[in-house]
PDB file of N, CA and C in Angstrom:
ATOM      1  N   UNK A   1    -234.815 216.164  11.289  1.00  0.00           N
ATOM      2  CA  UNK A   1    -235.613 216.623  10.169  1.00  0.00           C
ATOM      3  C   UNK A   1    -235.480 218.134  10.061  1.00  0.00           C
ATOM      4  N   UNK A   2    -235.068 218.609   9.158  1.00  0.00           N
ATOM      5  CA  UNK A   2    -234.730 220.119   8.680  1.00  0.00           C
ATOM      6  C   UNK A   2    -236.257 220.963   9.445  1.00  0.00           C
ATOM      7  N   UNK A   3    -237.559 219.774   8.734  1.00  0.00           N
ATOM      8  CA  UNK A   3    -238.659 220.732   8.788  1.00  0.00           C
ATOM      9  C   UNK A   3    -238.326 220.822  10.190  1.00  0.00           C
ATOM     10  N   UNK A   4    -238.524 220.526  10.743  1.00  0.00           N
ATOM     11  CA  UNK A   4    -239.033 219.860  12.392  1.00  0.00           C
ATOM     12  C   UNK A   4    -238.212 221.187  13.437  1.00  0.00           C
ATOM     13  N   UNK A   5    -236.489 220.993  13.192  1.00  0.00           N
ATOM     14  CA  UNK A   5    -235.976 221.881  13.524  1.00  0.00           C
ATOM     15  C   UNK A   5    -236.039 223.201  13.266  1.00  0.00           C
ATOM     16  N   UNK A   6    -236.145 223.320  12.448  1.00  0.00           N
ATOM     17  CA  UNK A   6    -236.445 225.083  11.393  1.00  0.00           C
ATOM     18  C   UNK A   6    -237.778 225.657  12.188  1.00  0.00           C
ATOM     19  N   UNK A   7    -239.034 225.287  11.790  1.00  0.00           N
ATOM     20  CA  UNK A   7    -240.005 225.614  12.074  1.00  0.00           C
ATOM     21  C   UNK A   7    -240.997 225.206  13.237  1.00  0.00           C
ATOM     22  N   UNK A   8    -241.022 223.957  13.736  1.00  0.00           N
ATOM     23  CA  UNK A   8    -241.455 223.129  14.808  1.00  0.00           C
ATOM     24  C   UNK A   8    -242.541 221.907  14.207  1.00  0.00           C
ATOM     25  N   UNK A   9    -243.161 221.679  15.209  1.00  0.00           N
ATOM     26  CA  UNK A   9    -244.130 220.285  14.632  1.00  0.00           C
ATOM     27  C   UNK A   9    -244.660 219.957  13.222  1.00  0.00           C
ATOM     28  N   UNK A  10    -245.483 221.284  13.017  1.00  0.00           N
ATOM     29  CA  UNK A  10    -245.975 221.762  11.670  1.00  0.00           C
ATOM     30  C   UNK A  10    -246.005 223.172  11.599  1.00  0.00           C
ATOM     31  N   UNK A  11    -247.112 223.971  10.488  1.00  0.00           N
ATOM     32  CA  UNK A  11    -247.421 225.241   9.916  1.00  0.00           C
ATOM     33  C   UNK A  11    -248.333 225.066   9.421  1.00  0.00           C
ATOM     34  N   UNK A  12    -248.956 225.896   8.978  1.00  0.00           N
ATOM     35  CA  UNK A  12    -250.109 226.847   8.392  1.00  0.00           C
ATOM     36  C   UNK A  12    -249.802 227.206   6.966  1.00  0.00           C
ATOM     37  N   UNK A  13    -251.045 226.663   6.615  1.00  0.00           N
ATOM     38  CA  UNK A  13    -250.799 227.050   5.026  1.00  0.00           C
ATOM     39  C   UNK A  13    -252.050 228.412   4.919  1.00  0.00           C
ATOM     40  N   UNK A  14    -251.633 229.109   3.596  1.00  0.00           N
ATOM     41  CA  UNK A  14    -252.008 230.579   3.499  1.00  0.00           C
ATOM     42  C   UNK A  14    -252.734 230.522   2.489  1.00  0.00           C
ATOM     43  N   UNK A  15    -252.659 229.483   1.815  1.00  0.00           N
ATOM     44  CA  UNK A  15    -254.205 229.408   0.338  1.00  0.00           C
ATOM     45  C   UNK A  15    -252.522 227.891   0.024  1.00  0.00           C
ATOM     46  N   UNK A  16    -253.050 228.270  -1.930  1.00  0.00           N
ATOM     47  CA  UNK A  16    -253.009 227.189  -2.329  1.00  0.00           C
ATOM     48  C   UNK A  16    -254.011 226.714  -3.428  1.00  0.00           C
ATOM     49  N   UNK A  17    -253.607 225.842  -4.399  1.00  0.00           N
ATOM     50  CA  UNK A  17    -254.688 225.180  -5.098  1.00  0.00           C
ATOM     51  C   UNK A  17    -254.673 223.419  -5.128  1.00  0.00           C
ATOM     52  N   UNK A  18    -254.914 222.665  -5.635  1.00  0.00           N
ATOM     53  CA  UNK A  18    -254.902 221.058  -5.684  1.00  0.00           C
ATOM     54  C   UNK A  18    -253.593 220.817  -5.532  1.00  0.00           C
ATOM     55  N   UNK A  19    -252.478 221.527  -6.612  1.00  0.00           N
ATOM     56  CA  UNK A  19    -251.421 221.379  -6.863  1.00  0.00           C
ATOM     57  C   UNK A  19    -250.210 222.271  -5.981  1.00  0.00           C
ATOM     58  N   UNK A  20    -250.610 222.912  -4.940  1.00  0.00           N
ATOM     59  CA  UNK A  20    -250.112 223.706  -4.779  1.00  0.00           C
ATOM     60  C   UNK A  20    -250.067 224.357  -3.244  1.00  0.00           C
ATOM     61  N   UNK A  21    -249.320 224.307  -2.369  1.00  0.00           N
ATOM     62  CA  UNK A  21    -248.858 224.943  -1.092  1.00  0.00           C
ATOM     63  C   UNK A  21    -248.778 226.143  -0.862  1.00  0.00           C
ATOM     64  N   UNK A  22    -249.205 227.239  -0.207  1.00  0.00           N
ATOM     65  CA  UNK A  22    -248.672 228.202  -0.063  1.00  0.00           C
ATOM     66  C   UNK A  22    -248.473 228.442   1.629  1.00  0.00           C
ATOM     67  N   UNK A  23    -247.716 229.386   1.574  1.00  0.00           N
ATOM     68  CA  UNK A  23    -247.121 229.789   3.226  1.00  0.00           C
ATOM     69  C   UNK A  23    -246.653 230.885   2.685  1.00  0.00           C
ATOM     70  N   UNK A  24    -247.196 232.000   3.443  1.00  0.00           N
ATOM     71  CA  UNK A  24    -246.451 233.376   3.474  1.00  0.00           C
ATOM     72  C   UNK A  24    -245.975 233.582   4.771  1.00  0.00           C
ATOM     73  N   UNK A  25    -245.283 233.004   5.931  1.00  0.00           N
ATOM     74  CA  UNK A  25    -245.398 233.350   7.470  1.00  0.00           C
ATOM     75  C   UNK A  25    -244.326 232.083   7.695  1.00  0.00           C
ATOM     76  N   UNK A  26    -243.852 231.215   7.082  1.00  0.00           N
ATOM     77  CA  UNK A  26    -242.706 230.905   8.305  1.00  0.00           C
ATOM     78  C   UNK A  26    -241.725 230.175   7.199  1.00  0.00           C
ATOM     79  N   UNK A  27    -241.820 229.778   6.038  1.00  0.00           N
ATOM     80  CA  UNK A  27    -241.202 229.299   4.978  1.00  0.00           C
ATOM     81  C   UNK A  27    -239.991 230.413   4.561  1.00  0.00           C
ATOM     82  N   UNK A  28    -238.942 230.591   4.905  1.00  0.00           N
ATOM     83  CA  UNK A  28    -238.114 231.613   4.160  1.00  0.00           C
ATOM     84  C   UNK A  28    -236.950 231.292   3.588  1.00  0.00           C
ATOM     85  N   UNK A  29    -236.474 229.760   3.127  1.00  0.00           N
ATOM     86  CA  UNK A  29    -235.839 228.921   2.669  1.00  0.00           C
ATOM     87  C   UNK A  29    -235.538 229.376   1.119  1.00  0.00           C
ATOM     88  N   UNK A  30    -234.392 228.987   0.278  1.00  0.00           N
ATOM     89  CA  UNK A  30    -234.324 229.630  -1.049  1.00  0.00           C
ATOM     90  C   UNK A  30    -235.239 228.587  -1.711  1.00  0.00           C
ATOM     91  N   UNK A  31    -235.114 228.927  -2.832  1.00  0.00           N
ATOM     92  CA  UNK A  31    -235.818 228.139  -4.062  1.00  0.00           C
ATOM     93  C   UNK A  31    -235.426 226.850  -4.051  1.00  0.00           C
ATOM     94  N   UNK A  32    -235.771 226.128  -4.227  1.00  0.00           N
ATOM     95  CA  UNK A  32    -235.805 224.470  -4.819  1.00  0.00           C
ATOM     96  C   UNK A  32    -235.263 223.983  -3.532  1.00  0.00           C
ATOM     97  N   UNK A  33    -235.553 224.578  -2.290  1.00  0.00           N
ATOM     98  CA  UNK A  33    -234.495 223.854  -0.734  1.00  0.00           C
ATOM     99  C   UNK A  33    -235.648 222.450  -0.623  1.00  0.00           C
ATOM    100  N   UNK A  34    -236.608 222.298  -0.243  1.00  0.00           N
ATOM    101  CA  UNK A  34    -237.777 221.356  -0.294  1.00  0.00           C
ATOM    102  C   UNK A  34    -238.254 220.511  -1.351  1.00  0.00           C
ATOM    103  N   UNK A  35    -237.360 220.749  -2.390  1.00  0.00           N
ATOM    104  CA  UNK A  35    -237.379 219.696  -3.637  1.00  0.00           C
ATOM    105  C   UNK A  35    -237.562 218.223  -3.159  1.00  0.00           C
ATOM    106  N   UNK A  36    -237.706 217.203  -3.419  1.00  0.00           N
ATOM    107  CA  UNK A  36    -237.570 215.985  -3.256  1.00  0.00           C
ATOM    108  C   UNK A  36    -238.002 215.544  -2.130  1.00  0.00           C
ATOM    109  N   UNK A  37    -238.603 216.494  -1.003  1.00  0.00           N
ATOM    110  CA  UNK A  37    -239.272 216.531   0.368  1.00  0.00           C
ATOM    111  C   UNK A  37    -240.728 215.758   0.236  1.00  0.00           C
ATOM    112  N   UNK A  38    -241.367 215.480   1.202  1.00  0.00           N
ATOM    113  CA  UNK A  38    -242.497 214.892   1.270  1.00  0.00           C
ATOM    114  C   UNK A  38    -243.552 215.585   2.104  1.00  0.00           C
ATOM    115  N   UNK A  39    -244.516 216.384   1.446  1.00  0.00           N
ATOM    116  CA  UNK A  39    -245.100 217.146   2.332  1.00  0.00           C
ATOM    117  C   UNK A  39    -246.746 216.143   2.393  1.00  0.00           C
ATOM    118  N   UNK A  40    -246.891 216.388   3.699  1.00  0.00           N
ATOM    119  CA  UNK A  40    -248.132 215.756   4.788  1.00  0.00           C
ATOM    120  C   UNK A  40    -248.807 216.366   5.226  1.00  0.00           C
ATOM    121  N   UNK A  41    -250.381 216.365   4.888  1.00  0.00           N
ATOM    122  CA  UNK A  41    -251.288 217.470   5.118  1.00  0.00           C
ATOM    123  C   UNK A  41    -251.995 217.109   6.381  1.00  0.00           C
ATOM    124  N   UNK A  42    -251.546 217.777   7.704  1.00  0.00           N
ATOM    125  CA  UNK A  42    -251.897 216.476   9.024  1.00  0.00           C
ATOM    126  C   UNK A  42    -253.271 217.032   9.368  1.00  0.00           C
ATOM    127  N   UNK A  43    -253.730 218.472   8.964  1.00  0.00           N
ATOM    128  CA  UNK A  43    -255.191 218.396   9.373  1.00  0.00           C
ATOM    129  C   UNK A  43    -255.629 219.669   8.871  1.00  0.00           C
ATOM    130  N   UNK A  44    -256.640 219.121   8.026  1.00  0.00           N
ATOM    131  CA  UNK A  44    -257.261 220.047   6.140  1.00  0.00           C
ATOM    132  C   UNK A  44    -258.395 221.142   7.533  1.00  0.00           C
ATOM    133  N   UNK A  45    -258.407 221.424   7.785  1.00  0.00           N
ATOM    134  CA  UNK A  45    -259.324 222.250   7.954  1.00  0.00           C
ATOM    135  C   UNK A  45    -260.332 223.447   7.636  1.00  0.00           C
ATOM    136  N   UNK A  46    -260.499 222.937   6.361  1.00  0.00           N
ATOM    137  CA  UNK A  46    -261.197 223.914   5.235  1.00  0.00           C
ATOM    138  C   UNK A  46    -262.645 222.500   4.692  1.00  0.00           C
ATOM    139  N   UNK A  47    -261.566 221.527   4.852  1.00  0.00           N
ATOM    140  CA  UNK A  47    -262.598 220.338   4.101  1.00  0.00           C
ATOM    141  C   UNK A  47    -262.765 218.942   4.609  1.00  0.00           C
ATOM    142  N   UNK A  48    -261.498 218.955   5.344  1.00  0.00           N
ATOM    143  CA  UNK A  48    -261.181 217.348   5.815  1.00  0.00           C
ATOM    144  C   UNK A  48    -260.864 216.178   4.842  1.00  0.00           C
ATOM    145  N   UNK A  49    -261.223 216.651   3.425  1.00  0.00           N
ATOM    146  CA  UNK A  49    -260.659 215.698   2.488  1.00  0.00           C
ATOM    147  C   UNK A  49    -259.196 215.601   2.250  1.00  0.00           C
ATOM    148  N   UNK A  50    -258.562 216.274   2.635  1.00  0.00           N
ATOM    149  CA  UNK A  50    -256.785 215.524   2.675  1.00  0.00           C
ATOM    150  C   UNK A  50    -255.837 215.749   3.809  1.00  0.00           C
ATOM    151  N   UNK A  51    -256.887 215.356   4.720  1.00  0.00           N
ATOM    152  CA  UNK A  51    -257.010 215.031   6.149  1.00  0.00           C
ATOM    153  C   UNK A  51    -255.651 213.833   5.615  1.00  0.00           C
ATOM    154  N   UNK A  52    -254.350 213.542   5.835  1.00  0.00           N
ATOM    155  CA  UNK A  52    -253.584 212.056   6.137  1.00  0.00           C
ATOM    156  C   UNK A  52    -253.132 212.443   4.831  1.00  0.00           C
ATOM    157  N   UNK A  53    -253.132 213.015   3.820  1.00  0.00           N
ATOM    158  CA  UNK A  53    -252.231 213.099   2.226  1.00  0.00           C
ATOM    159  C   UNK A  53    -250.992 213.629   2.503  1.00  0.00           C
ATOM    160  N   UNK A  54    -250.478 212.476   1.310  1.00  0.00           N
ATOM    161  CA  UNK A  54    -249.128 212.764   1.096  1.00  0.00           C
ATOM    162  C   UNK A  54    -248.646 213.197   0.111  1.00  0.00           C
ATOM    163  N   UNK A  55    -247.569 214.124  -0.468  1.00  0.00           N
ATOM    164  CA  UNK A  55    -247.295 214.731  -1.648  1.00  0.00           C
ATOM    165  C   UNK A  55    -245.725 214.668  -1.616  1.00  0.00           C
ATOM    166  N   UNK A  56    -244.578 214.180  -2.947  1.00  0.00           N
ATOM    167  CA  UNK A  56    -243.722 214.565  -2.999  1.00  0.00           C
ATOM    168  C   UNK A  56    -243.806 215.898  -3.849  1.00  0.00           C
ATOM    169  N   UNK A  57    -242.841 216.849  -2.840  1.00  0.00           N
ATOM    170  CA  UNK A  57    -242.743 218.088  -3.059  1.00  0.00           C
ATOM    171  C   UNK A  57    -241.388 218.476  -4.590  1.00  0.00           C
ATOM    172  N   UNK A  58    -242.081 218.602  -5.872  1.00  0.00           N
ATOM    173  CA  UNK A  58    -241.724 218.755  -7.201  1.00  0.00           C
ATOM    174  C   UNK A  58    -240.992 219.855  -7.290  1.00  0.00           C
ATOM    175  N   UNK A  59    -241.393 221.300  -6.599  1.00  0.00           N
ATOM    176  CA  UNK A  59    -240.668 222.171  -6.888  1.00  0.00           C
ATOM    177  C   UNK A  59    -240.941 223.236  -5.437  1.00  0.00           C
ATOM    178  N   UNK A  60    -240.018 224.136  -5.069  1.00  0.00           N
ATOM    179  CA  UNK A  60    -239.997 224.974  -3.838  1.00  0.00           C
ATOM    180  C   UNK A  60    -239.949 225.853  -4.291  1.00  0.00           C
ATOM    181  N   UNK A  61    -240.811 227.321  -4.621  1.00  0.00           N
ATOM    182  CA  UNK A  61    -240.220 228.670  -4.948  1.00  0.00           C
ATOM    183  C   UNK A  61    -240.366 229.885  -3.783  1.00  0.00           C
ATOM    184  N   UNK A  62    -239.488 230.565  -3.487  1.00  0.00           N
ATOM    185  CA  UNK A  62    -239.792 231.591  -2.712  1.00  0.00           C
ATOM    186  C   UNK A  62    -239.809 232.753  -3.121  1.00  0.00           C
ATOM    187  N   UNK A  63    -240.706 233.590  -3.424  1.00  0.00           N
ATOM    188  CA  UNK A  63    -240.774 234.404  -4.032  1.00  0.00           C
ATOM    189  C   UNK A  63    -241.740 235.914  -3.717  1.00  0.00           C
ATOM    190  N   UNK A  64    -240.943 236.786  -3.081  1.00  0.00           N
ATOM    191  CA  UNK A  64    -241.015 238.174  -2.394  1.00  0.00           C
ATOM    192  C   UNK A  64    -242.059 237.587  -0.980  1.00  0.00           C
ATOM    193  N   UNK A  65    -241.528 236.663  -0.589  1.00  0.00           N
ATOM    194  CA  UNK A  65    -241.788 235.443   1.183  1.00  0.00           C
ATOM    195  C   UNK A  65    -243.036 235.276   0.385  1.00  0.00           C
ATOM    196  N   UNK A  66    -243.200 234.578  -0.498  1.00  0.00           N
ATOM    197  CA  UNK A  66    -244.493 233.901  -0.605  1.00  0.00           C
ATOM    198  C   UNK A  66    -244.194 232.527  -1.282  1.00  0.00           C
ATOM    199  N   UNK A  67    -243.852 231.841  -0.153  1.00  0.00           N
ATOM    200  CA  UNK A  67    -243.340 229.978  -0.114  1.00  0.00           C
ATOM    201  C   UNK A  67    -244.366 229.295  -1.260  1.00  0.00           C
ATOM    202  N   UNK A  68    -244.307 228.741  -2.241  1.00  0.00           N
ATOM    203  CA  UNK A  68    -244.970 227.878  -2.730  1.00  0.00           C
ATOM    204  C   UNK A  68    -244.429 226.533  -2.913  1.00  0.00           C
ATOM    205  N   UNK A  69    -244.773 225.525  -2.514  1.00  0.00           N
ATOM    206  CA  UNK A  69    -244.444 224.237  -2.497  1.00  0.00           C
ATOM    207  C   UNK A  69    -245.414 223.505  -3.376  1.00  0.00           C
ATOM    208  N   UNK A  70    -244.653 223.178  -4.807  1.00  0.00           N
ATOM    209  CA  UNK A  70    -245.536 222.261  -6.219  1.00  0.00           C
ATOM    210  C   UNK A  70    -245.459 221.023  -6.155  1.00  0.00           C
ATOM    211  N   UNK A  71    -246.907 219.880  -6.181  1.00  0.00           N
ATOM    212  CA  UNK A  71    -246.693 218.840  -6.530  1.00  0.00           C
ATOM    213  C   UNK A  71    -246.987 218.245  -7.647  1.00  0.00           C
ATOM    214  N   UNK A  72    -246.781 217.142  -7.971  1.00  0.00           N
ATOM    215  CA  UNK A  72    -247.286 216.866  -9.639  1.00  0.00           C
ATOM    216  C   UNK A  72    -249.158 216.325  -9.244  1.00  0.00           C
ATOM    217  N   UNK A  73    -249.039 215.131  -7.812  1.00  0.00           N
ATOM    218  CA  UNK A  73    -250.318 214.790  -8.041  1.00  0.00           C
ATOM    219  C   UNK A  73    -251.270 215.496  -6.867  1.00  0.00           C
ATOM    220  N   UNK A  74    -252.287 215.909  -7.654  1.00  0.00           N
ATOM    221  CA  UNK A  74    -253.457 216.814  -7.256  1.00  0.00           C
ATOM    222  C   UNK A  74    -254.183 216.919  -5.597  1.00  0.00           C
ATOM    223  N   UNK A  75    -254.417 217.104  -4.969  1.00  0.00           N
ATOM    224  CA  UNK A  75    -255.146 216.782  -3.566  1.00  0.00           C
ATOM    225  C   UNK A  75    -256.432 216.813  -3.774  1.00  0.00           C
ATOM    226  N   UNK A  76    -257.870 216.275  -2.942  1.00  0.00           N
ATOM    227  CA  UNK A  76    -258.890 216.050  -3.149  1.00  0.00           C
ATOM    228  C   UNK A  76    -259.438 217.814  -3.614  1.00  0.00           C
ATOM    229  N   UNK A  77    -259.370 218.874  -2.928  1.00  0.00           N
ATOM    230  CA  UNK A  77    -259.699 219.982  -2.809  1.00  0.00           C
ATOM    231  C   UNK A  77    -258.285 221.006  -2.377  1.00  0.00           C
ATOM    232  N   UNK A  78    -258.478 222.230  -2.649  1.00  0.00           N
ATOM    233  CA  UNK A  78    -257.425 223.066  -2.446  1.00  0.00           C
ATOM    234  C   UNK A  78    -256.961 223.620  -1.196  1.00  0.00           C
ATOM    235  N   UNK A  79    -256.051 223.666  -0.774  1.00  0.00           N
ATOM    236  CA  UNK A  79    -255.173 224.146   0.271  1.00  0.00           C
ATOM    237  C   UNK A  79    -255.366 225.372   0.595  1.00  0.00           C
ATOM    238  N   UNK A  80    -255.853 226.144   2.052  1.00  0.00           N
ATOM    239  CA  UNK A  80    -256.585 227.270   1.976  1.00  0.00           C
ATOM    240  C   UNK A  80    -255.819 227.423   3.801  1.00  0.00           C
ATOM    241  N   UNK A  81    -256.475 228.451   4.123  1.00  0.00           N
ATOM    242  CA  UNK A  81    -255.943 228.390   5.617  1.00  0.00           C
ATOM    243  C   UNK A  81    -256.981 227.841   6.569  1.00  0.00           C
ATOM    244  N   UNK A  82    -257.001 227.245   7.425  1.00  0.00           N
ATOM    245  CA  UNK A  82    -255.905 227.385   8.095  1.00  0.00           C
ATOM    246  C   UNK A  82    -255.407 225.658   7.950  1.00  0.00           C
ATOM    247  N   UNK A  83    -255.467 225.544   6.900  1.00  0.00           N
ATOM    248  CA  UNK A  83    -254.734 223.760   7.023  1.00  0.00           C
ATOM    249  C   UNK A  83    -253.069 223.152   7.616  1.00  0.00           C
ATOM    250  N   UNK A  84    -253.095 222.605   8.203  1.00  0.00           N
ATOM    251  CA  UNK A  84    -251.747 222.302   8.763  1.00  0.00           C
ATOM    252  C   UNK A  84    -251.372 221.308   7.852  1.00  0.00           C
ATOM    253  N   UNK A  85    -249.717 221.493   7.715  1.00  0.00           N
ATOM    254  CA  UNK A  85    -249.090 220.440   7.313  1.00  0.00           C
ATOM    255  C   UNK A  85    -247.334 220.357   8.162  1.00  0.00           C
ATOM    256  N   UNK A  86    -246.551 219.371   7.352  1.00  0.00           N
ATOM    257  CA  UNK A  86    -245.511 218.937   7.656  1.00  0.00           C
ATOM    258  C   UNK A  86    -244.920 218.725   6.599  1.00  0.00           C
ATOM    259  N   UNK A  87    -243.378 219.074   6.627  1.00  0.00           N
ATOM    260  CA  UNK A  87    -242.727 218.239   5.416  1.00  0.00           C
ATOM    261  C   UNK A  87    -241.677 217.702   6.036  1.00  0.00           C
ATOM    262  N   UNK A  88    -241.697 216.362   5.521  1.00  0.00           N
ATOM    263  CA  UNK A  88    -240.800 215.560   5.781  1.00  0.00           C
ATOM    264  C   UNK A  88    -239.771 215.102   4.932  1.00  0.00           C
ATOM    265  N   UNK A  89    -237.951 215.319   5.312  1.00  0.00           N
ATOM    266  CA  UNK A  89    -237.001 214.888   4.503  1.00  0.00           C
ATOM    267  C   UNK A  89    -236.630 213.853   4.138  1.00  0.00           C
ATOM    268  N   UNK A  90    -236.167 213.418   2.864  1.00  0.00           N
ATOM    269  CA  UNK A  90    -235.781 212.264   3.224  1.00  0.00           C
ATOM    270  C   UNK A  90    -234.451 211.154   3.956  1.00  0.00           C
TER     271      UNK A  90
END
């Protein structure tokens, strides 16, 4: 798994909204590399509501290291720090 090797188990997300991933700290991949990826939110720690969610990852932008990873469908509440996730290839 790209993620797995690149970065290790998981990461830390840096904010974020319903729709939306952010990582400023270990994501430094070009644009659209995580397209078609499946990102897994393994433990929300802001809310616990998307504690086990899954998202295919719509769009990857990197932009002046500020990783954003877009999905189309929404998460219960927004992505903030220190929530862990994973993305998984297919």
């Amino acid at each position: 798994m790209d993620f797995a090797l690149r970065i290790g188990a998981s990461s830390t997300a840096t904010g974020g909204t319903t729709t939306t991933l952010i990582d400023t700290s270990k994501l430094k991949q070009p644009d659209d590399f995580w397209n078609g990826a499946w990102l897994y939110i393994a433990n929300d720690d802001s809310a616990s509501t998307n504690d086990g969610k899954v998202r295919l990852i719509s769009d990857f932008a990197n932009a002046s290291n500020e990783s954003t990873m877009t999905f189309l469908e929404p998460l219960g509440v927004a992505n903030a720090s220190p929530d862990e996730y994973e993305i998984h290839s297919p």
